[in-house]
Protein backbone atom coordinates (compact mmCIF):
# COMPACT_ATOMS: atom_id res chain seq x y z
CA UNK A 1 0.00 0.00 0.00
CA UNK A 2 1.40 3.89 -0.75
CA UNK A 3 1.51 6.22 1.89
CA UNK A 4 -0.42 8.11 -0.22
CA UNK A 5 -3.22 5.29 0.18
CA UNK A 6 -2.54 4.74 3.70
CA UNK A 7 -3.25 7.99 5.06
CA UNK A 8 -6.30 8.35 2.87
CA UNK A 9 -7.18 4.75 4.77
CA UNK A 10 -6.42 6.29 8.03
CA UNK A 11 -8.21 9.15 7.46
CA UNK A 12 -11.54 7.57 6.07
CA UNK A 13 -11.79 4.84 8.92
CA UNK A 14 -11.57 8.52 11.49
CA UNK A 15 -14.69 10.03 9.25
CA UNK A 16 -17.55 8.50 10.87
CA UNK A 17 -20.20 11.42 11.83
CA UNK A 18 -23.01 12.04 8.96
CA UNK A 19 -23.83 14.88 6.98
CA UNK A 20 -26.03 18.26 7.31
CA UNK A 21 -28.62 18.22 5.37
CA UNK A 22 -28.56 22.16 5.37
CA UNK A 23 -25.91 24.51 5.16
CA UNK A 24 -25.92 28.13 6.01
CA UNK A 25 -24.73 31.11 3.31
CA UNK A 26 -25.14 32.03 0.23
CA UNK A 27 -25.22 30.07 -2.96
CA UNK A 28 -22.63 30.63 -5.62
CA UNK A 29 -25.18 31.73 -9.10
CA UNK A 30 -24.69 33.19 -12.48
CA UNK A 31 -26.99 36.09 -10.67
CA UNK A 32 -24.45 36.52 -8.68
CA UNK A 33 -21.54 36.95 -10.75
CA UNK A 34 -23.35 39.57 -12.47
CA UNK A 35 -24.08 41.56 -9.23
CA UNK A 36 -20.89 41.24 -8.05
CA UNK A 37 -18.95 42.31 -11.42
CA UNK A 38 -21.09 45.39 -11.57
CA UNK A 39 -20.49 46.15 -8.26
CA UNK A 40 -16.82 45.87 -8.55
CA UNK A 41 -16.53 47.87 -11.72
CA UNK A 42 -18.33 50.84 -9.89
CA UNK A 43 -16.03 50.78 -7.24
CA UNK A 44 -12.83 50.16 -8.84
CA UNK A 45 -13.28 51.46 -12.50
CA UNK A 46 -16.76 53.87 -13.50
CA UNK A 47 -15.57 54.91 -9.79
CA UNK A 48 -19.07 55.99 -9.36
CA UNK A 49 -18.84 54.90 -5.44
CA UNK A 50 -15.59 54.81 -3.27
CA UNK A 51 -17.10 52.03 -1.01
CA UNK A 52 -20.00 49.09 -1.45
CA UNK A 53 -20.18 45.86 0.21
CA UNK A 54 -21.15 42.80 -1.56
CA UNK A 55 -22.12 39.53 -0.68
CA UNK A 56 -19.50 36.85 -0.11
CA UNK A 57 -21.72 34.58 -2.05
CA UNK A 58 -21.63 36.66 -4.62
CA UNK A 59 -18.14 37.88 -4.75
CA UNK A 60 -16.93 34.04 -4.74
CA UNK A 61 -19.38 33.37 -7.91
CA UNK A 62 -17.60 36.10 -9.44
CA UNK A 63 -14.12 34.70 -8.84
CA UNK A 64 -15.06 31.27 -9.56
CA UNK A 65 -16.07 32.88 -13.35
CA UNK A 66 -12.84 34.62 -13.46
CA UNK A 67 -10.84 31.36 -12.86
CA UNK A 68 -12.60 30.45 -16.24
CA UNK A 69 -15.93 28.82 -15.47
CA UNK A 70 -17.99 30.57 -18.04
CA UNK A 71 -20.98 29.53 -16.36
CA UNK A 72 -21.68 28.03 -13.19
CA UNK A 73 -23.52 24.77 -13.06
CA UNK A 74 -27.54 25.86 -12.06
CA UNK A 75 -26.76 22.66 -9.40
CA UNK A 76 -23.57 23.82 -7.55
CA UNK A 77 -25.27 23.96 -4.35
CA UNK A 78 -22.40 24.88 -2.42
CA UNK A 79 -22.58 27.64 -0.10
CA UNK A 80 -20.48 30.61 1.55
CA UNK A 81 -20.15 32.22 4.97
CA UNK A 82 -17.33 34.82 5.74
CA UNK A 83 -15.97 36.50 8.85
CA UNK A 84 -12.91 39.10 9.19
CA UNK A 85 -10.80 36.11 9.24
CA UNK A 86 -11.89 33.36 6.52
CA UNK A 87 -14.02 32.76 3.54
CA UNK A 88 -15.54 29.10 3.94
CA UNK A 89 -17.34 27.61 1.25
CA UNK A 90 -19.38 24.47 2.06
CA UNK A 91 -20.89 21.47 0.20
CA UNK A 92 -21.62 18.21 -0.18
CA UNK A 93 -19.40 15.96 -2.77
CA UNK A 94 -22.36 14.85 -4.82
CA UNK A 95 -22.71 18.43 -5.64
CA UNK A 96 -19.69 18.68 -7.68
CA UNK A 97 -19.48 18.68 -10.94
CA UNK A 98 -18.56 15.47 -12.95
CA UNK A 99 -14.99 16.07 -13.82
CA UNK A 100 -14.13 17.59 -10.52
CA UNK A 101 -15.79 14.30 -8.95
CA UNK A 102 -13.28 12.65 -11.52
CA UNK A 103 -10.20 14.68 -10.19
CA UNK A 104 -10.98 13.90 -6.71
CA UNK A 105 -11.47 10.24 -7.36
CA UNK A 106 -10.09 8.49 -4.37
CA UNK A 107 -12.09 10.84 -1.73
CA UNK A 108 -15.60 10.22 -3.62
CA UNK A 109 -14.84 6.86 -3.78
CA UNK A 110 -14.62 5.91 0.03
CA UNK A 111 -17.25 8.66 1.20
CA UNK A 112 -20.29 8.62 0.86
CA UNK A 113 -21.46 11.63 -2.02
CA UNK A 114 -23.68 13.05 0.95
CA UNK A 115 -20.22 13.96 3.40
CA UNK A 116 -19.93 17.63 3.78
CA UNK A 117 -16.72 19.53 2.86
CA UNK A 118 -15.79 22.96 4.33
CA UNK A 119 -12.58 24.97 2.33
CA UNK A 120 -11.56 27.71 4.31
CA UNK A 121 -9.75 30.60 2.27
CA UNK A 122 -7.89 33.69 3.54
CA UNK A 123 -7.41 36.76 1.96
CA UNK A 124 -3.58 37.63 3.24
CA UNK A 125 -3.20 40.65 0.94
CA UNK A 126 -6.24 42.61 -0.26
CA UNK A 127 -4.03 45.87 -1.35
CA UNK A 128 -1.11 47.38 -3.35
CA UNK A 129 -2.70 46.06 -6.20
CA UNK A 130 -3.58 42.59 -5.78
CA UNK A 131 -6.20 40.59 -3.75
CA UNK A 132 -4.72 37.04 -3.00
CA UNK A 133 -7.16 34.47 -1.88
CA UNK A 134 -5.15 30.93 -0.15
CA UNK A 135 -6.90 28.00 0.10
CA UNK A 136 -6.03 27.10 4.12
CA UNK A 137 -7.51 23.88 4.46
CA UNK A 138 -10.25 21.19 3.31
CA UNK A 139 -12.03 19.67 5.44
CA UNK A 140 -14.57 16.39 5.04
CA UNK A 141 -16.95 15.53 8.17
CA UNK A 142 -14.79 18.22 10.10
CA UNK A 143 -11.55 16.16 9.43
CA UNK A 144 -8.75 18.14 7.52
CA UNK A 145 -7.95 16.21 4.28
CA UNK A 146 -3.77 15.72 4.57
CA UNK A 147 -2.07 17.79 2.18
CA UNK A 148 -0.35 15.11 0.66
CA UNK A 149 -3.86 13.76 -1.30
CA UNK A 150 -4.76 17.68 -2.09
CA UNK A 151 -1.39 18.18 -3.74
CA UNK A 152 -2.09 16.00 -7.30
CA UNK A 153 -5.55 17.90 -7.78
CA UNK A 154 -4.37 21.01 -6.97
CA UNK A 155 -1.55 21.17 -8.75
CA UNK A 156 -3.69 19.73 -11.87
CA UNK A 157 -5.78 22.86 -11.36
CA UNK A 158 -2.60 25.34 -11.21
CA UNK A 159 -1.70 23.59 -14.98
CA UNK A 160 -5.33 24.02 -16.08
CA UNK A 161 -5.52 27.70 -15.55
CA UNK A 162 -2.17 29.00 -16.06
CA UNK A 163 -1.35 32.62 -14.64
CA UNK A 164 -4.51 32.15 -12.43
CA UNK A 165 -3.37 30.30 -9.64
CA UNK A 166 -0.13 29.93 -8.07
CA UNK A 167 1.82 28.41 -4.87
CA UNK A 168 0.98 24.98 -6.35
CA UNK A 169 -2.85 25.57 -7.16
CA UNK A 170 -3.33 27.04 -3.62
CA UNK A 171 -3.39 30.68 -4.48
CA UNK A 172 -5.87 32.54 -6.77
CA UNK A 173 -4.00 36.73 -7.50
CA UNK A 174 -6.46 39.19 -8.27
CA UNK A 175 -5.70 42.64 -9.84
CA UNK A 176 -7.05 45.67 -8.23
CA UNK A 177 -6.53 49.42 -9.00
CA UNK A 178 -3.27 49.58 -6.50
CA UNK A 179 -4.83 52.73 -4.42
CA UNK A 180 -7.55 49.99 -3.56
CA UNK A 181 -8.37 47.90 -0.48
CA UNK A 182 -10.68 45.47 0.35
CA UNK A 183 -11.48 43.64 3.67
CA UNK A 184 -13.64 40.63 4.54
CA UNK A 185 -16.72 41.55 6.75
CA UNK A 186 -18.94 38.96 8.50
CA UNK A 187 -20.60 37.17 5.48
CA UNK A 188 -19.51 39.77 2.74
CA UNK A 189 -16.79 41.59 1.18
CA UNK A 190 -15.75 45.45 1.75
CA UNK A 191 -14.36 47.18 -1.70
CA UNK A 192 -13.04 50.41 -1.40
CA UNK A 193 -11.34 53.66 -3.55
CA UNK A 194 -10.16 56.82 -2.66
CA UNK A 195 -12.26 59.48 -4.03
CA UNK A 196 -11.71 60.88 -7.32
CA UNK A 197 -9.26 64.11 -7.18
């Protein structure tokens, strides 16, 4: 057996507690992504507002579309809570999509598609021109997946959407206006400008 395939072992055998049926947030939606792109391009380049505060659900759907997802599935169910700290988006694994259920093989095919996954995501730099969002941690039935079994898909993901992510698929780089800032508020996002001269 790997040690790849032994810690995935270990770490199924620990995941024994069963899954919410409801999750708190907001959904990621095409709807969204629309809101949230208008609301950023008032902010940070009409400039018709120097502050607005959007929806974390809403900001996420619009990064997920600028990662390259032209259109988010009507069915991604997942959902997304923020405080000053973290961005967590939740889920169950059935509601993935079929070729990220593919990429992920080995964890969909020991749980049970109804397990719930948290990823948590900081936002360590929100200034000076870029926004970076780090995926922390993944976590199934409130068990941290080991890196070592996040490190294949993620770094697949880094080679799928080159210039988009970075530090091995864990890092998404946004560009802002550098004179902007941004800060994560409880369940939304804070996007601010200085006012025009």
């Amino acid at each position: 057996m790997s040690v790849r395939a032994a810690i995935l072992a270990c770490f199924l055998v620990a995941t024994s507690a069963h899954a919410q049926d409801s999750l708190p947030g907001s959904r990621l939606s095409n709807a969204g992504v629309i809101r949230a792109g208008s609301a950023t391009d008032s902010v940070f380049v009409a400039r018709t507002r120097v502050v607005d505060t959007l929806d974390i659900g809403d900001f996420a759907s619009f990064l997920v579309a600028k990662i390259g997802t032209a259109r988010l599935y009507d069915s991604l169910a997942f959902k997304v809570t923020a405080d000053s700290q973290r961005v967590r988006v939740s889920g169950r694994l059935m509601d993935f999509p079929a070729d990220s259920r593919a990429e992920l093989g080995p964890i969909f095919s020991f749980l049970d598609s109804t397990s719930v996954f948290v990823a948590e995501v900081s936002m360590p730099q929100a200034q000076d021109g870029i926004m970076i969002f780090r995926l922390e941690r993944i976590s199934v039935r409130g068990l941290t997946i080991p890196d070592l079994l996040l490190a294949a898909a993620l770094s697949s993901y880094q080679s799928r959407y080159p210039g988009k992510l970075a530090a091995g698929g864990r890092e998404f780089h946004v560009e802002i206006p550098r004179e902007a800032h941004a800060s994560l508020v409880t369940d939304s996002i804070v996007l601010r400008m200085p006012p025009k001269p």
